[in-house]
N, C-alpha and C. Protein backbone atom coordinates (compact mmCIF):
# COMPACT_ATOMS: atom_id res chain seq x y z
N UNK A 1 -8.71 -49.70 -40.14
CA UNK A 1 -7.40 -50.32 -40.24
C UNK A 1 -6.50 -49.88 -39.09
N UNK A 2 -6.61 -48.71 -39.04
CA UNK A 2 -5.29 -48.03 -37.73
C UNK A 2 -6.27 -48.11 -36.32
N UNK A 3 -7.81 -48.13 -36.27
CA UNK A 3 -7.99 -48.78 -34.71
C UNK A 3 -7.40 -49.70 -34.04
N UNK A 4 -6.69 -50.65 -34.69
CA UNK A 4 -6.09 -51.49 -33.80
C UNK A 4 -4.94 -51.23 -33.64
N UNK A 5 -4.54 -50.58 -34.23
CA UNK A 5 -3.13 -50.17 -34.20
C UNK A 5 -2.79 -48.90 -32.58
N UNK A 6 -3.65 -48.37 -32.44
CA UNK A 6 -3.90 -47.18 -31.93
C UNK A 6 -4.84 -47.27 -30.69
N UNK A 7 -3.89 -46.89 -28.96
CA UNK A 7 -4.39 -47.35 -28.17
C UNK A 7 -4.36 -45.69 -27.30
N UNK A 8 -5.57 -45.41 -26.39
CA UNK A 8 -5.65 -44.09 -26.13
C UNK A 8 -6.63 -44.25 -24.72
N UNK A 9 -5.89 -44.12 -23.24
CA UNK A 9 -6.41 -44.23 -22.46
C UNK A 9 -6.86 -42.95 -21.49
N UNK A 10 -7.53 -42.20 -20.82
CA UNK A 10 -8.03 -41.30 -20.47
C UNK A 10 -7.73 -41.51 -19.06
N UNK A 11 -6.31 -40.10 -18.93
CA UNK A 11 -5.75 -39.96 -17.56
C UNK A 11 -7.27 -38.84 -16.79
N UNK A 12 -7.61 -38.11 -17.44
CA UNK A 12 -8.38 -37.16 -16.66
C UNK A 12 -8.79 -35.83 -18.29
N UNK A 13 -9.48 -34.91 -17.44
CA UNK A 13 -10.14 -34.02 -18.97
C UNK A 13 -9.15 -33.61 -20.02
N UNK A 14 -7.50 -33.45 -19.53
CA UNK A 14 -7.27 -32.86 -20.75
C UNK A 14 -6.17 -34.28 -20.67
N UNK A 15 -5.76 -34.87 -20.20
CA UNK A 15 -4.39 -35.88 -20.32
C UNK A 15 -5.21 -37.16 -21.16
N UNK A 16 -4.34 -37.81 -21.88
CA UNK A 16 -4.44 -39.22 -22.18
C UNK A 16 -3.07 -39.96 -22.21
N UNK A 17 -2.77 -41.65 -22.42
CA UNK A 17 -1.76 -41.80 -22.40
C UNK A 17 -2.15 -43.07 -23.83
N UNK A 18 -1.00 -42.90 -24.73
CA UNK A 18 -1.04 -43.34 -26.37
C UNK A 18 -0.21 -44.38 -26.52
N UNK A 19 -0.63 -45.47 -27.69
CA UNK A 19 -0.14 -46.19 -27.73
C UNK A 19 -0.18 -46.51 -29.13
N UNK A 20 0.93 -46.33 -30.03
CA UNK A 20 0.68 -46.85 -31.46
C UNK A 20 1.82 -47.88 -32.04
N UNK A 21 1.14 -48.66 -32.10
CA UNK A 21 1.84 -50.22 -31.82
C UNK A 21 1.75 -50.11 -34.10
N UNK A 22 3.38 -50.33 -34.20
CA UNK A 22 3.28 -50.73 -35.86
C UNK A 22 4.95 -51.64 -36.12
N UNK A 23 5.65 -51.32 -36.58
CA UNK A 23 6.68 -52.28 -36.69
C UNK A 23 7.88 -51.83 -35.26
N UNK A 24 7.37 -50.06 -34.24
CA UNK A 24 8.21 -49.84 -33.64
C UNK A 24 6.59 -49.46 -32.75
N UNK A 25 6.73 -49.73 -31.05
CA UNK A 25 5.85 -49.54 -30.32
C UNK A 25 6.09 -47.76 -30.14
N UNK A 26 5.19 -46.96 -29.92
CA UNK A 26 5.17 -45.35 -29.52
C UNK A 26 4.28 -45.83 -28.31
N UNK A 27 4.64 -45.28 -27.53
CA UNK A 27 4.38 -44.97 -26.09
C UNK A 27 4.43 -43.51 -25.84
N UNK A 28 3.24 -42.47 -24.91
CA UNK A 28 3.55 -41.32 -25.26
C UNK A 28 2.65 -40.95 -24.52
N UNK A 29 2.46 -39.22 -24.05
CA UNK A 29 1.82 -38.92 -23.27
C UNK A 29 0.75 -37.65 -24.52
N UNK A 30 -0.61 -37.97 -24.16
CA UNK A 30 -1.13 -36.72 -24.91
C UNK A 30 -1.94 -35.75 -24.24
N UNK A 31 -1.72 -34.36 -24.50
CA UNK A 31 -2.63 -33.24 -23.74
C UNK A 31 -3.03 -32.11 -24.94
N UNK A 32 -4.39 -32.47 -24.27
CA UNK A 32 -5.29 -31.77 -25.04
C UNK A 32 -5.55 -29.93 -24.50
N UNK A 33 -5.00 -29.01 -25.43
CA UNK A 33 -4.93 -27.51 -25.07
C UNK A 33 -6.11 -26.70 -25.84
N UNK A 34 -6.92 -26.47 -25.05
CA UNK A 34 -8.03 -25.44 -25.90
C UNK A 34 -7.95 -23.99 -25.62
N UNK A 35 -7.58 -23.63 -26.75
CA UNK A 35 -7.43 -21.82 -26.94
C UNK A 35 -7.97 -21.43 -27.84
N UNK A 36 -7.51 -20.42 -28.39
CA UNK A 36 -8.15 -20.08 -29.52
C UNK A 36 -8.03 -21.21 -31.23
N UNK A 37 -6.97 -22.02 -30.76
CA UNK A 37 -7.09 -22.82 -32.06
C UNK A 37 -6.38 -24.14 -30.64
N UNK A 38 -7.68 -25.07 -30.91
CA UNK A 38 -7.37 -26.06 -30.15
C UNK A 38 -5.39 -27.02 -30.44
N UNK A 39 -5.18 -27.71 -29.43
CA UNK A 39 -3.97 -28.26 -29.89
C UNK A 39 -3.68 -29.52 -29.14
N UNK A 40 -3.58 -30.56 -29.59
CA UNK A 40 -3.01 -31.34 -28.71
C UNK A 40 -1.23 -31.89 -28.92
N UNK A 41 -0.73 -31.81 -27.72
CA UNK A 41 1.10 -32.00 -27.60
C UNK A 41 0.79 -33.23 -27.50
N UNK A 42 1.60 -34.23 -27.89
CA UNK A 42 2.45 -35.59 -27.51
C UNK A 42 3.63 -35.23 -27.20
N UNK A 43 3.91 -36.19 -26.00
CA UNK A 43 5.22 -36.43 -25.34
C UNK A 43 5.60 -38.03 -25.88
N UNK A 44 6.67 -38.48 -26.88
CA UNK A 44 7.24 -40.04 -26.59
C UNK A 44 7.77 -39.48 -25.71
N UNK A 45 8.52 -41.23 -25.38
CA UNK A 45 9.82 -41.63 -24.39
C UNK A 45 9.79 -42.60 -24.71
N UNK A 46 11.11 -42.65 -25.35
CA UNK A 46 11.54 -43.98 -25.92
C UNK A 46 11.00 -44.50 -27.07
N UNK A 47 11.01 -43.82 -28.48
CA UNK A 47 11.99 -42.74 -28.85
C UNK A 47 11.63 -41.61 -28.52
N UNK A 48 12.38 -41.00 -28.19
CA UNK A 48 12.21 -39.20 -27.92
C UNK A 48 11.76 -38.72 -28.59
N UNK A 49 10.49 -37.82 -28.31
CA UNK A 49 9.89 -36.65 -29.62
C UNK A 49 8.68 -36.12 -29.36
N UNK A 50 8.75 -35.34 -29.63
CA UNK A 50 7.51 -33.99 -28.97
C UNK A 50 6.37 -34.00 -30.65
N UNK A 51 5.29 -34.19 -30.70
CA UNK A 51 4.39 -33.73 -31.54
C UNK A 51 3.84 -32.55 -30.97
N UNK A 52 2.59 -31.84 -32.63
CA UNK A 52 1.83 -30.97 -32.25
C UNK A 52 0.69 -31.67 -33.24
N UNK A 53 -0.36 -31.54 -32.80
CA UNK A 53 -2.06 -31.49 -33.79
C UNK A 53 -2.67 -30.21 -33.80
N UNK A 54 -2.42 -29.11 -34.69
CA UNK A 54 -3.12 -28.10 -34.42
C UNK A 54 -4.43 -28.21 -35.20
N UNK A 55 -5.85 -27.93 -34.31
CA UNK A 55 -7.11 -27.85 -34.86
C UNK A 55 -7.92 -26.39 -34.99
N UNK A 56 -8.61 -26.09 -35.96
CA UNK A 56 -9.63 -25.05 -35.93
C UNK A 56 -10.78 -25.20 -35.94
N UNK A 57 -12.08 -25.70 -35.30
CA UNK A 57 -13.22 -26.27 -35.64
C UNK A 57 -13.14 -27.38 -35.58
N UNK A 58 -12.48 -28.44 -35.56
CA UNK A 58 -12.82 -29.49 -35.32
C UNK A 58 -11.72 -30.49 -37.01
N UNK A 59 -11.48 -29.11 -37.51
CA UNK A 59 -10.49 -29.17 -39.04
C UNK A 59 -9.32 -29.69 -38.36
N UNK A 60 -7.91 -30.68 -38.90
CA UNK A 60 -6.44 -30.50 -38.69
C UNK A 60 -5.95 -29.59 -39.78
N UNK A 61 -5.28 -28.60 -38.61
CA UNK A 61 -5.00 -27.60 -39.68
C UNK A 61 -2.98 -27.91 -40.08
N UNK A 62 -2.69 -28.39 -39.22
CA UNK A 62 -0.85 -28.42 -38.83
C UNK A 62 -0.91 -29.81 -38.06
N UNK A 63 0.64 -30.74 -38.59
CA UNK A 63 0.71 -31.80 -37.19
C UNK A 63 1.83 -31.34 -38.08
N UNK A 64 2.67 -31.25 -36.47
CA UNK A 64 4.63 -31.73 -36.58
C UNK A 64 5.06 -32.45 -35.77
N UNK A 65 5.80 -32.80 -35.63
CA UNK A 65 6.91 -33.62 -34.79
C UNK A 65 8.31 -33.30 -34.95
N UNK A 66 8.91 -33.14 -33.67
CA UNK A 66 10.49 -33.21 -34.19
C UNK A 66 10.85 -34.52 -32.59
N UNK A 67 11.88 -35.19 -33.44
CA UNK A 67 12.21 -36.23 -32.26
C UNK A 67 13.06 -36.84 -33.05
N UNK A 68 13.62 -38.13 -32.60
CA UNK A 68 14.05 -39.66 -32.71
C UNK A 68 12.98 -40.33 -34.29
N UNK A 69 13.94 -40.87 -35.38
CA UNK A 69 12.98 -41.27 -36.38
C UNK A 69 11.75 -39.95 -37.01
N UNK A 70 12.15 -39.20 -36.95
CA UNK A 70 11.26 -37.88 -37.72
C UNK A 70 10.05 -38.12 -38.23
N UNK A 71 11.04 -38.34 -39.64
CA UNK A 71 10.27 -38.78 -40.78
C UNK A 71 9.16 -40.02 -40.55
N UNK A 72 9.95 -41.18 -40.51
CA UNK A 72 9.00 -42.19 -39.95
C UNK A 72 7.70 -42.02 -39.54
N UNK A 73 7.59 -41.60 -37.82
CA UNK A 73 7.26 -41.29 -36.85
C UNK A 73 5.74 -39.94 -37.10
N UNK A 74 6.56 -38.73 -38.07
CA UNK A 74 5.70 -38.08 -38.21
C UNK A 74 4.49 -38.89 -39.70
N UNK A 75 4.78 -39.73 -40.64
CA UNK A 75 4.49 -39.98 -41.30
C UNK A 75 3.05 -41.08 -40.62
N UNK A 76 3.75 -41.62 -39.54
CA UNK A 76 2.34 -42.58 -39.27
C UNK A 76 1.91 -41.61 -37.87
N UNK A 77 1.91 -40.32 -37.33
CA UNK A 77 1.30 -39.58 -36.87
C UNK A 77 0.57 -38.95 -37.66
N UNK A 78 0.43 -38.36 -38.75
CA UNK A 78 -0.24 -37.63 -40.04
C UNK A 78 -1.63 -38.93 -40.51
N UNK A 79 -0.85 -40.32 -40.36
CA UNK A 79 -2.16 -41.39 -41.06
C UNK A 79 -2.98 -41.41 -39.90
N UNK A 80 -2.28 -41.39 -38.90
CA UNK A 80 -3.64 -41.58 -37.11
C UNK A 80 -3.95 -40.28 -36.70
N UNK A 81 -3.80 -39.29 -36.82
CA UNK A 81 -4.75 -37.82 -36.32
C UNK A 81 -5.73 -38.02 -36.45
N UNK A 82 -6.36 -38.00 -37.65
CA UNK A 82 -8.28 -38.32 -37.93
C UNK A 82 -8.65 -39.09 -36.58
N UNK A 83 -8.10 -40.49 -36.43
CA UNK A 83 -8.44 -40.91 -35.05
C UNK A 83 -8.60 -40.08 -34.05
N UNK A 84 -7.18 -40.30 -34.00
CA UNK A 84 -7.31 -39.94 -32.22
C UNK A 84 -8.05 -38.48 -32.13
N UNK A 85 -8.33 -37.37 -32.85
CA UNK A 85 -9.13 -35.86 -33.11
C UNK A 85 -10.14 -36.88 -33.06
N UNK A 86 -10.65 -37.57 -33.89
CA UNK A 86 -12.68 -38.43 -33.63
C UNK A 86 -12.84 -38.83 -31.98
N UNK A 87 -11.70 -39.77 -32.08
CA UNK A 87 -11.68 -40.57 -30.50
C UNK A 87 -11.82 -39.11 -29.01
N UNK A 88 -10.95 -38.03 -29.21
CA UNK A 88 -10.82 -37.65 -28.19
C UNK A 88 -11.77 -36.45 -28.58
N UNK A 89 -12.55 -35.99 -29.67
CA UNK A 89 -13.99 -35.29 -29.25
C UNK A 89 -14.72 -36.84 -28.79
N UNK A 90 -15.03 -37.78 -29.15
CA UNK A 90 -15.93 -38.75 -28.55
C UNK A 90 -16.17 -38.78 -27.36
N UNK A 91 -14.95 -38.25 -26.42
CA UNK A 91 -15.00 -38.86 -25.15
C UNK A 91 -15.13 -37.70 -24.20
N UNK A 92 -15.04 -36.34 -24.44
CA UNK A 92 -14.39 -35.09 -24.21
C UNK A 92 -15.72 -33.90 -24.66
N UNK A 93 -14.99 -32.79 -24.31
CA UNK A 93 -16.08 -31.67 -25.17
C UNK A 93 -15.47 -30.46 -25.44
N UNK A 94 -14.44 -31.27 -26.33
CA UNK A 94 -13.46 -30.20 -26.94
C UNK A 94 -14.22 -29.82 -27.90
């Protein structure tokens, strides 16, 4: 259902650039951080707002957001993680 919704293009190994098209377009930048508990940041613009996906194993252990539309915003970030975490081990070797 949310593949189409959910667009994720591959700037280079750790960058992508996001697209989650639903009644408000997100446009956004994503980077993938591997440490001891993997993480990937989103950047919007337009609306403003910083996410986090924190992973352990390949588990979501934490997603937040603070920005523009919060609630909203973090609510259909929480339904698309599973994705984009499947999509970006698919492509990657996080």
């Amino acid at each position: 259902m949310y593949r189409k919704t959910i667009q994720l293009k591959k700037v280079n190994e750790v960058e992508w650039t996001l697209c989650i098209r639903d009644n408000i377009m997100l446009r956004g930048k994503l980077k993938v951080i591997i440490y001891l508990l993997e993480k990937i940041e989103i950047t919007f613009r337009n609306p403003d707002g910083y996410g986090v996906i924190e992973l352990n194993q390949g588990k979501i252990l934490n997603i937040s957001y603070k920005g523009i539309l919060e609630s909203k915003i973090k609510e259909k970030l929480t339904q698309c993680s599973p994705i984009l975490v499947d999509t970006i081990k698919e492509k990657t070797c996080f």
